[in-house]
PDB file of N, CA and C in Angstrom:
ATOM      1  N   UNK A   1      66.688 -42.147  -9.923  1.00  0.00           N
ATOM      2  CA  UNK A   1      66.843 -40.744 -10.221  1.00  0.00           C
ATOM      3  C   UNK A   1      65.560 -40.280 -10.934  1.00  0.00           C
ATOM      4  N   UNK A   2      65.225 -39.114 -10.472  1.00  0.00           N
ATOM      5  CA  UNK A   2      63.672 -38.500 -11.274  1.00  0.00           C
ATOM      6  C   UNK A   2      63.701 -38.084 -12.531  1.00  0.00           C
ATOM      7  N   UNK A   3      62.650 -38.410 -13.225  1.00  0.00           N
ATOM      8  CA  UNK A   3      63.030 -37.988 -14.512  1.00  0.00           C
ATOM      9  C   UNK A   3      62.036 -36.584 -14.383  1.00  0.00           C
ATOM     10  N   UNK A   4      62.208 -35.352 -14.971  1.00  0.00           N
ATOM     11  CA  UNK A   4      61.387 -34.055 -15.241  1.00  0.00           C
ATOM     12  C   UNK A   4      61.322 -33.680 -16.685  1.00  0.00           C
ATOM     13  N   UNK A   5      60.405 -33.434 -16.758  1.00  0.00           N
ATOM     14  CA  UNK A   5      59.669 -32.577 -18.074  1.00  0.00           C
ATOM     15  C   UNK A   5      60.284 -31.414 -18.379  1.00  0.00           C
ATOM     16  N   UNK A   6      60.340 -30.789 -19.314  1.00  0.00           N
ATOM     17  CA  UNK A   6      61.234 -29.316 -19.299  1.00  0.00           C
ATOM     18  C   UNK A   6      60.400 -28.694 -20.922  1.00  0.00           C
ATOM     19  N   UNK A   7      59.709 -27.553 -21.429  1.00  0.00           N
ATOM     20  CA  UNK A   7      59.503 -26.854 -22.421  1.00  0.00           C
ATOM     21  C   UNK A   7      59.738 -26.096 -22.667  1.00  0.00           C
ATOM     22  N   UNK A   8      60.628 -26.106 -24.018  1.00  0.00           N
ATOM     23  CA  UNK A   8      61.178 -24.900 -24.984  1.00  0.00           C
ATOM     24  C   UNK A   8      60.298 -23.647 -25.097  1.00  0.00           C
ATOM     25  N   UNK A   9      61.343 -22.423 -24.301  1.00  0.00           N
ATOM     26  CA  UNK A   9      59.676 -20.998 -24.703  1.00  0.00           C
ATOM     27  C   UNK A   9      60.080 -20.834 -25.962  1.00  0.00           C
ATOM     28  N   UNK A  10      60.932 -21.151 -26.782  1.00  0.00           N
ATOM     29  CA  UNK A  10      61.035 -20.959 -28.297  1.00  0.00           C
ATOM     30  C   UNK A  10      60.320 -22.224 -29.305  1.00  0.00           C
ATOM     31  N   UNK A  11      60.879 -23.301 -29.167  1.00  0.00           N
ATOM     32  CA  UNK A  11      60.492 -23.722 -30.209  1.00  0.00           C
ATOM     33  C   UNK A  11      58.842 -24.731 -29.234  1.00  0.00           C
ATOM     34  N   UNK A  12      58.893 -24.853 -28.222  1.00  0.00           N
ATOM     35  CA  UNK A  12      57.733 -25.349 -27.542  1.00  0.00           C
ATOM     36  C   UNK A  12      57.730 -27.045 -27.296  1.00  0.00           C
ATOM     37  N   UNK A  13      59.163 -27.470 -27.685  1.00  0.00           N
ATOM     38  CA  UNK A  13      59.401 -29.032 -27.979  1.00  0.00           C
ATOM     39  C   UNK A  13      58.870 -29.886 -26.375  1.00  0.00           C
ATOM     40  N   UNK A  14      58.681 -30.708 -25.564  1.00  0.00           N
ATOM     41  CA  UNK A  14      59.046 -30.831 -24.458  1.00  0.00           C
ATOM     42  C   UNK A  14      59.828 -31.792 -23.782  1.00  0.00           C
ATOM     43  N   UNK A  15      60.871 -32.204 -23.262  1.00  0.00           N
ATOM     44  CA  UNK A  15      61.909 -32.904 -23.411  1.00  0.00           C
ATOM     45  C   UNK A  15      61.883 -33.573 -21.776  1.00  0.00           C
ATOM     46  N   UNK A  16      62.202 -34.878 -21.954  1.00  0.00           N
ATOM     47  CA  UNK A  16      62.159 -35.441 -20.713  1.00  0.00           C
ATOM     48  C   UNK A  16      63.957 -35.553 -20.300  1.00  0.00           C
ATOM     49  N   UNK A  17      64.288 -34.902 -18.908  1.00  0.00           N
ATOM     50  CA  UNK A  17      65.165 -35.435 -18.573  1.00  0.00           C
ATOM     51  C   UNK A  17      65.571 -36.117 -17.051  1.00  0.00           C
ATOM     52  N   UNK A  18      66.626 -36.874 -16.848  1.00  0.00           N
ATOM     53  CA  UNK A  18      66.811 -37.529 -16.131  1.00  0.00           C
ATOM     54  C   UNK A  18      68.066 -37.024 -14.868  1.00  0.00           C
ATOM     55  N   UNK A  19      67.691 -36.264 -13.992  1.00  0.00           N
ATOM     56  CA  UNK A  19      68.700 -35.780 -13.314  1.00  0.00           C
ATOM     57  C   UNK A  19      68.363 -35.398 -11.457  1.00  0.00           C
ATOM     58  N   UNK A  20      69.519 -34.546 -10.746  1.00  0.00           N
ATOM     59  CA  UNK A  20      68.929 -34.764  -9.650  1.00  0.00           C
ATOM     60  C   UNK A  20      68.022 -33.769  -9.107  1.00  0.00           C
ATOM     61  N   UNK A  21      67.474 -33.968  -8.277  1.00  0.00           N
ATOM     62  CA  UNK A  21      66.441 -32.930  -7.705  1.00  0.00           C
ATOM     63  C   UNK A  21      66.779 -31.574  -7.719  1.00  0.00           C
ATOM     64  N   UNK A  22      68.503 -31.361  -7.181  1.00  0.00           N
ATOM     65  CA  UNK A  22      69.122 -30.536  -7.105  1.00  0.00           C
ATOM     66  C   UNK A  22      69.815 -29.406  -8.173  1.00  0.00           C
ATOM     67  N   UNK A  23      69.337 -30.854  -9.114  1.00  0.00           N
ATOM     68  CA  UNK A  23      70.692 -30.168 -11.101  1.00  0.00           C
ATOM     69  C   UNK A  23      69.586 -29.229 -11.134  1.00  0.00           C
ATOM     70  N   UNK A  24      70.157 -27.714 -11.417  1.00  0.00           N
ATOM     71  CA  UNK A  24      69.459 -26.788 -12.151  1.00  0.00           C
ATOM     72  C   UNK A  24      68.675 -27.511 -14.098  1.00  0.00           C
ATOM     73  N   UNK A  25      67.619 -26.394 -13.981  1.00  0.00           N
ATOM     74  CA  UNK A  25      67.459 -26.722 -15.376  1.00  0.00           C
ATOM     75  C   UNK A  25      68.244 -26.772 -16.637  1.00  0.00           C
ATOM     76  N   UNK A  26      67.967 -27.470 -17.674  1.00  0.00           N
ATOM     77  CA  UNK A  26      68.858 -27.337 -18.743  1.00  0.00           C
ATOM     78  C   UNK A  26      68.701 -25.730 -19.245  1.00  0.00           C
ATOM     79  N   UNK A  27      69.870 -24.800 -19.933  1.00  0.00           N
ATOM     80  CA  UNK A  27      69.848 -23.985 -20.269  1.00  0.00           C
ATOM     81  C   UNK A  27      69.393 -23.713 -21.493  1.00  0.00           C
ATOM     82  N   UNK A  28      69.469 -24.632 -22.607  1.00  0.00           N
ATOM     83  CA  UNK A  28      69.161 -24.847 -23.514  1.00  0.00           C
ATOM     84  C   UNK A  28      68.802 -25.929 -24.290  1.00  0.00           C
ATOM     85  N   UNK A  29      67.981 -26.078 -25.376  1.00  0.00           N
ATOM     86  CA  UNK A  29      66.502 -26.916 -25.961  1.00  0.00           C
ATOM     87  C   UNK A  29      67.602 -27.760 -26.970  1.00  0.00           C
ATOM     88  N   UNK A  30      67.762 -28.911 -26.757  1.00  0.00           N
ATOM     89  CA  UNK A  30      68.116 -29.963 -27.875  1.00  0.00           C
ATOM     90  C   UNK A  30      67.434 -29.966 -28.809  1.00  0.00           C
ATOM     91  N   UNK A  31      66.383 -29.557 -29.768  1.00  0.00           N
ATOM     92  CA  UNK A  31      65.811 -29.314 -30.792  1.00  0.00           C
ATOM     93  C   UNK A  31      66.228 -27.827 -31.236  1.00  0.00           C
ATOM     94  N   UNK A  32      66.192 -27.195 -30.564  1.00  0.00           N
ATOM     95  CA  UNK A  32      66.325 -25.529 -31.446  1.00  0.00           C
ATOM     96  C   UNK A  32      67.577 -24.937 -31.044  1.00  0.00           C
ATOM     97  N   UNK A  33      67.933 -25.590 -29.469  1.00  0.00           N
ATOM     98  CA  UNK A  33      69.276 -24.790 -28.994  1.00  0.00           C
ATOM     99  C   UNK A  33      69.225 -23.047 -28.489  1.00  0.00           C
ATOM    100  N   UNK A  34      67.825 -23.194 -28.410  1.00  0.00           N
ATOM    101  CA  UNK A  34      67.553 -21.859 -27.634  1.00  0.00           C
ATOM    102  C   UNK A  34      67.242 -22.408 -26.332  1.00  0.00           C
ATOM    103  N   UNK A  35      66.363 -21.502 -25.676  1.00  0.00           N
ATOM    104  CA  UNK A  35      65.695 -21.296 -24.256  1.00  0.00           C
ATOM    105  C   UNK A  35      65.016 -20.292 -23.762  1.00  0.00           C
ATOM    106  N   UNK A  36      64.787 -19.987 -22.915  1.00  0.00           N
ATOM    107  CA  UNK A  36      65.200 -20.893 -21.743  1.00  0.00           C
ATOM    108  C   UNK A  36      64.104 -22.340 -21.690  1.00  0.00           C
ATOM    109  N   UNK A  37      64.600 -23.048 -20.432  1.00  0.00           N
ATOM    110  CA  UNK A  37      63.316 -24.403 -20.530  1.00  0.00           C
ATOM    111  C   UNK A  37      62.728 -23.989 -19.501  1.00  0.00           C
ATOM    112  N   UNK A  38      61.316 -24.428 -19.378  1.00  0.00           N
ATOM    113  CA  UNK A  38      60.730 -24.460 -18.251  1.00  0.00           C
ATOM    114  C   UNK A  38      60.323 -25.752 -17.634  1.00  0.00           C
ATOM    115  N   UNK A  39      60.459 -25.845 -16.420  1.00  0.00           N
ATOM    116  CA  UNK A  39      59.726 -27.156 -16.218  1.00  0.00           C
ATOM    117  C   UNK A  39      58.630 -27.427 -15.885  1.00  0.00           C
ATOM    118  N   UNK A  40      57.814 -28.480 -16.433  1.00  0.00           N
ATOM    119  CA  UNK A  40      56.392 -28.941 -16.590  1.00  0.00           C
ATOM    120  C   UNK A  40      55.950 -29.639 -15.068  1.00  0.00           C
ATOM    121  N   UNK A  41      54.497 -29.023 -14.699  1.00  0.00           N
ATOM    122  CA  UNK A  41      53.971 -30.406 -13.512  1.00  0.00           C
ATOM    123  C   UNK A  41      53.590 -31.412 -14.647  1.00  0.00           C
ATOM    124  N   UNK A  42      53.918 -32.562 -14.280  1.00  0.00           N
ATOM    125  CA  UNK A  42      53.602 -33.811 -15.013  1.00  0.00           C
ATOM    126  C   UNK A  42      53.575 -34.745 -13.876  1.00  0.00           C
ATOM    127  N   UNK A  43      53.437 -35.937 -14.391  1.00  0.00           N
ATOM    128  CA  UNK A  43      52.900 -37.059 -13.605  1.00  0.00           C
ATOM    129  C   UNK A  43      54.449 -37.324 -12.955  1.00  0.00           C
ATOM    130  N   UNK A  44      54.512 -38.180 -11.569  1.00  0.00           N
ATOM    131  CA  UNK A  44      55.625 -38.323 -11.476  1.00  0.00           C
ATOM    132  C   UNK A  44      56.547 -39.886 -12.215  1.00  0.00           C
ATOM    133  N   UNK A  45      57.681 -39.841 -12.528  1.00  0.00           N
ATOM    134  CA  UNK A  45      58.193 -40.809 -13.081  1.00  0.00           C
ATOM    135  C   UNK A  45      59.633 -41.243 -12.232  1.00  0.00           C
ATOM    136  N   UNK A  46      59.982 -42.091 -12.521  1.00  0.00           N
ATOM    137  CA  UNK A  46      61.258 -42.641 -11.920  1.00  0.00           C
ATOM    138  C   UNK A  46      62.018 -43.814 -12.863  1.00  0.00           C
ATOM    139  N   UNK A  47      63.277 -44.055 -12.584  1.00  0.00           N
ATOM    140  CA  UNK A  47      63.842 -44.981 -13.129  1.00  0.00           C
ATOM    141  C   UNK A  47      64.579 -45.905 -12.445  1.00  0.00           C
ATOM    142  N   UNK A  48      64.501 -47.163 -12.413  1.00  0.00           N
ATOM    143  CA  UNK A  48      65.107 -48.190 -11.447  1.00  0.00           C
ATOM    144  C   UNK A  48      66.712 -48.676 -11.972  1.00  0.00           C
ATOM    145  N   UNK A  49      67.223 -48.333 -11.119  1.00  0.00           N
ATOM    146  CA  UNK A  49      68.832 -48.970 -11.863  1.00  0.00           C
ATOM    147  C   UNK A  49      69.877 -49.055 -11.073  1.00  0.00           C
ATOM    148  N   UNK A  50      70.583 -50.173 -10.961  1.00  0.00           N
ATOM    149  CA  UNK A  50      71.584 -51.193 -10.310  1.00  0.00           C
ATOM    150  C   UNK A  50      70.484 -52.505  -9.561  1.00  0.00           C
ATOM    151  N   UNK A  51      71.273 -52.918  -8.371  1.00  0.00           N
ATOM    152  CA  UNK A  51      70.857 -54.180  -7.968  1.00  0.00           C
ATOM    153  C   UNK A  51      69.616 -53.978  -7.337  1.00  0.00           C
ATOM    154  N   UNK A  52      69.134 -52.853  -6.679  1.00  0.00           N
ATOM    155  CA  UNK A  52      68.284 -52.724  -6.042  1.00  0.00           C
ATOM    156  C   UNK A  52      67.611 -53.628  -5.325  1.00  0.00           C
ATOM    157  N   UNK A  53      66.675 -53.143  -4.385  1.00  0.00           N
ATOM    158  CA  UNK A  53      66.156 -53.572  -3.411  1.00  0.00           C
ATOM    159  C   UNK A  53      65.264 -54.550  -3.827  1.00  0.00           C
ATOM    160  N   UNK A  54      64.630 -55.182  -5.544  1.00  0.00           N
ATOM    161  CA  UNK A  54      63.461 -55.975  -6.063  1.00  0.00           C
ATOM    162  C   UNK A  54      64.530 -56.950  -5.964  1.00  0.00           C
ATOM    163  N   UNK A  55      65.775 -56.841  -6.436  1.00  0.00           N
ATOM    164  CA  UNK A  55      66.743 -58.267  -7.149  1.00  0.00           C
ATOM    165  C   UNK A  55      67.078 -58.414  -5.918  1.00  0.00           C
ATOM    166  N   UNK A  56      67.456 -58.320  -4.974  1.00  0.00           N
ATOM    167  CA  UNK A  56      68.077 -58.312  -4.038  1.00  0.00           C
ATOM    168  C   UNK A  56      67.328 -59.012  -2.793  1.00  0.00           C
ATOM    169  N   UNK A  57      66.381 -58.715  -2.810  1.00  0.00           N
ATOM    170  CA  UNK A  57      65.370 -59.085  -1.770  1.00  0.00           C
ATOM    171  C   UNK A  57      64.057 -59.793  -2.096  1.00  0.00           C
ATOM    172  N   UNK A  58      63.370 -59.788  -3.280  1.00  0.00           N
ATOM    173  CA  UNK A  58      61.949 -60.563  -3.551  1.00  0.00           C
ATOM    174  C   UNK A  58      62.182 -61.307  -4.991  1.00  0.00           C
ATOM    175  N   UNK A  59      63.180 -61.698  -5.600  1.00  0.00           N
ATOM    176  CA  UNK A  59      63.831 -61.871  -6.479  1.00  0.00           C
ATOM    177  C   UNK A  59      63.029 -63.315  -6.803  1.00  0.00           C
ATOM    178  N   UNK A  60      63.686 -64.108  -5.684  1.00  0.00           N
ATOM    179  CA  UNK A  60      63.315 -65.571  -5.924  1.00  0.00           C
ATOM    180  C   UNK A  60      61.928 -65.535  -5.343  1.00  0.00           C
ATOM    181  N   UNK A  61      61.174 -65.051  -5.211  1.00  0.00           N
ATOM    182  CA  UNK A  61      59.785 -64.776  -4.820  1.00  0.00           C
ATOM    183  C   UNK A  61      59.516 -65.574  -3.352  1.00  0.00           C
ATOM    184  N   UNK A  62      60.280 -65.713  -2.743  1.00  0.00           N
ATOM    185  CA  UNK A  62      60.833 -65.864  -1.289  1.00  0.00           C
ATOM    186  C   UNK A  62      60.000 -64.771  -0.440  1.00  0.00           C
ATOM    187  N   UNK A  63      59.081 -64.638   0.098  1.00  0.00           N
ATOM    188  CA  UNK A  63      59.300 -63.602   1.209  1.00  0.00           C
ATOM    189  C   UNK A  63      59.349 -64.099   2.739  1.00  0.00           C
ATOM    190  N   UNK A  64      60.029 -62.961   3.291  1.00  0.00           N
ATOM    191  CA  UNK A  64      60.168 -63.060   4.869  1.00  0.00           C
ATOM    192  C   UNK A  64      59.184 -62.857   5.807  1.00  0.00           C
ATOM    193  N   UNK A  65      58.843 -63.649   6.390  1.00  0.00           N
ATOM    194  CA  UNK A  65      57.353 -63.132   7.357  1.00  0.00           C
ATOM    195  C   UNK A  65      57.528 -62.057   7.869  1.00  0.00           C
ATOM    196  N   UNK A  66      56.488 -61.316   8.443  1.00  0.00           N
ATOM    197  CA  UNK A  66      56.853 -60.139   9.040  1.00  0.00           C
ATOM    198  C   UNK A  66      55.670 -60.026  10.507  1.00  0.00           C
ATOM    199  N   UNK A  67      55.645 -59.055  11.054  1.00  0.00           N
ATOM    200  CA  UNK A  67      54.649 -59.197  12.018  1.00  0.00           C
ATOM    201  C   UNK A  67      53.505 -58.741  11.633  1.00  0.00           C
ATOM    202  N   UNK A  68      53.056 -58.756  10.275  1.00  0.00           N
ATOM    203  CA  UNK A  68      51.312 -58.730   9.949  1.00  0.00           C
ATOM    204  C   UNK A  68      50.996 -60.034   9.340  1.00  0.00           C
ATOM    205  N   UNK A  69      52.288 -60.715   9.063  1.00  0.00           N
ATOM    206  CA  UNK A  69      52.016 -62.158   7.966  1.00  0.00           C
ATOM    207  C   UNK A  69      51.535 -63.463   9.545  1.00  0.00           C
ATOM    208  N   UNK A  70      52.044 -62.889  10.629  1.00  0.00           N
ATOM    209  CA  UNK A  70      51.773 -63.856  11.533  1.00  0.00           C
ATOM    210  C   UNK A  70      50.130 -64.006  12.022  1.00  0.00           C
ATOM    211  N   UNK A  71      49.533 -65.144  12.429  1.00  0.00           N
ATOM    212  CA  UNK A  71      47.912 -64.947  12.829  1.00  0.00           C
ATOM    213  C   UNK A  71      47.859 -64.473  13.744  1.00  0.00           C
ATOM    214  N   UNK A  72      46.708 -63.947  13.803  1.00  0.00           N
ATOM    215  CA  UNK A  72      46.026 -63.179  14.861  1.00  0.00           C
ATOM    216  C   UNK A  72      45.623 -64.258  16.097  1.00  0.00           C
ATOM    217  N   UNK A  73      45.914 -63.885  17.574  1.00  0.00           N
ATOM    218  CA  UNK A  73      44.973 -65.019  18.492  1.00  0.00           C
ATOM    219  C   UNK A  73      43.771 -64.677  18.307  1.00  0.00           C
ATOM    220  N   UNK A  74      43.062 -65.130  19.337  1.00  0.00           N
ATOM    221  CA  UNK A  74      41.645 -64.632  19.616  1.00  0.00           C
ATOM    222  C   UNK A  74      41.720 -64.379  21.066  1.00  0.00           C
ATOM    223  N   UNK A  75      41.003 -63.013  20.687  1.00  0.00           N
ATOM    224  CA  UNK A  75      41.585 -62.067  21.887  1.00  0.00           C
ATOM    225  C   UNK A  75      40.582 -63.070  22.832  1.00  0.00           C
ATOM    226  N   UNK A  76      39.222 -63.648  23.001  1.00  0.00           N
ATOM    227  CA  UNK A  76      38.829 -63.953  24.382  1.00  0.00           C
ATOM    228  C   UNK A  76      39.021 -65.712  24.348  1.00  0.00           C
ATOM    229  N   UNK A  77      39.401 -65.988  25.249  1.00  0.00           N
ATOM    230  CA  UNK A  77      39.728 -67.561  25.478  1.00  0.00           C
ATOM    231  C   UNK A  77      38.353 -68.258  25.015  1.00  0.00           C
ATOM    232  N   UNK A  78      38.067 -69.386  24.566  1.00  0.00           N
ATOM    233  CA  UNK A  78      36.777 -70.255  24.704  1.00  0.00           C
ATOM    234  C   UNK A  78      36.783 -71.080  25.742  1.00  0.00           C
ATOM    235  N   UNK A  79      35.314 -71.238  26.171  1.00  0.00           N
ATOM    236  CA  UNK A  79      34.928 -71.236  27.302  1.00  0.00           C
ATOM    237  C   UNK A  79      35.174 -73.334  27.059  1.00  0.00           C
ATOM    238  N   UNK A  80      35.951 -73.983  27.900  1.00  0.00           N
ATOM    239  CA  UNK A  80      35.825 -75.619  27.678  1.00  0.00           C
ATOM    240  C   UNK A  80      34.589 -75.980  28.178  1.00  0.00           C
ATOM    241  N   UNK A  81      34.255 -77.229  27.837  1.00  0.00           N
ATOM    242  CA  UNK A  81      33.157 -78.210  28.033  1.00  0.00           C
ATOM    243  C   UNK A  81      33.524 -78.984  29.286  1.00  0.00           C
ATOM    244  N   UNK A  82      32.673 -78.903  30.193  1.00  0.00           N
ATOM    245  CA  UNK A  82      33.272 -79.817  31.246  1.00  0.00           C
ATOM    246  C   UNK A  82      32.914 -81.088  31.216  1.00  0.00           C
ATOM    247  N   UNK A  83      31.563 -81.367  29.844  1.00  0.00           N
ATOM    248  CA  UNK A  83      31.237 -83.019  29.868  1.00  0.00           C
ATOM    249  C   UNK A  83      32.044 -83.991  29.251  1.00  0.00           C
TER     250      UNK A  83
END
């Protein structure tokens, strides 16, 4: 779930929260309890949580070949020695 930035036009605090793309902004500032918030461009952030795809799959540091882990031929044949 994304976390977003949000700043108080009253007291100017800036508060990180954790919600969906979709949740409207908070209406009001956990420091002053006014508003409105605005939300900040900031860097992007995220948070990882349940079993996910790291525990689940690269865990035991196991990986599965794939079709770039396999070698390459050589695309032109070599020419044999007939002596």
């Amino acid at each position: 779930m994304p976390i977003y930035e949000y700043q108080c036009d009253s007291c100017q605090k800036i508060s990180e929260v954790m919600q969906k793309a979709s949740d409207p902004a908070p209406s009001s500032c956990d420091a002053c309890g006014k508003g409105p918030m605005v939300k900040q461009l900031s860097l992007s952030a995220f948070a990882l949580k349940g079993s996910g795809w790291y525990v689940t799959d690269f865990k035991g540091g196991q990986s599965s070949k794939s079709a770039t882990d396999t070698p390459k031929s050589d695309p032109a044949p070599k020419a044999s020695d007939p002596s």
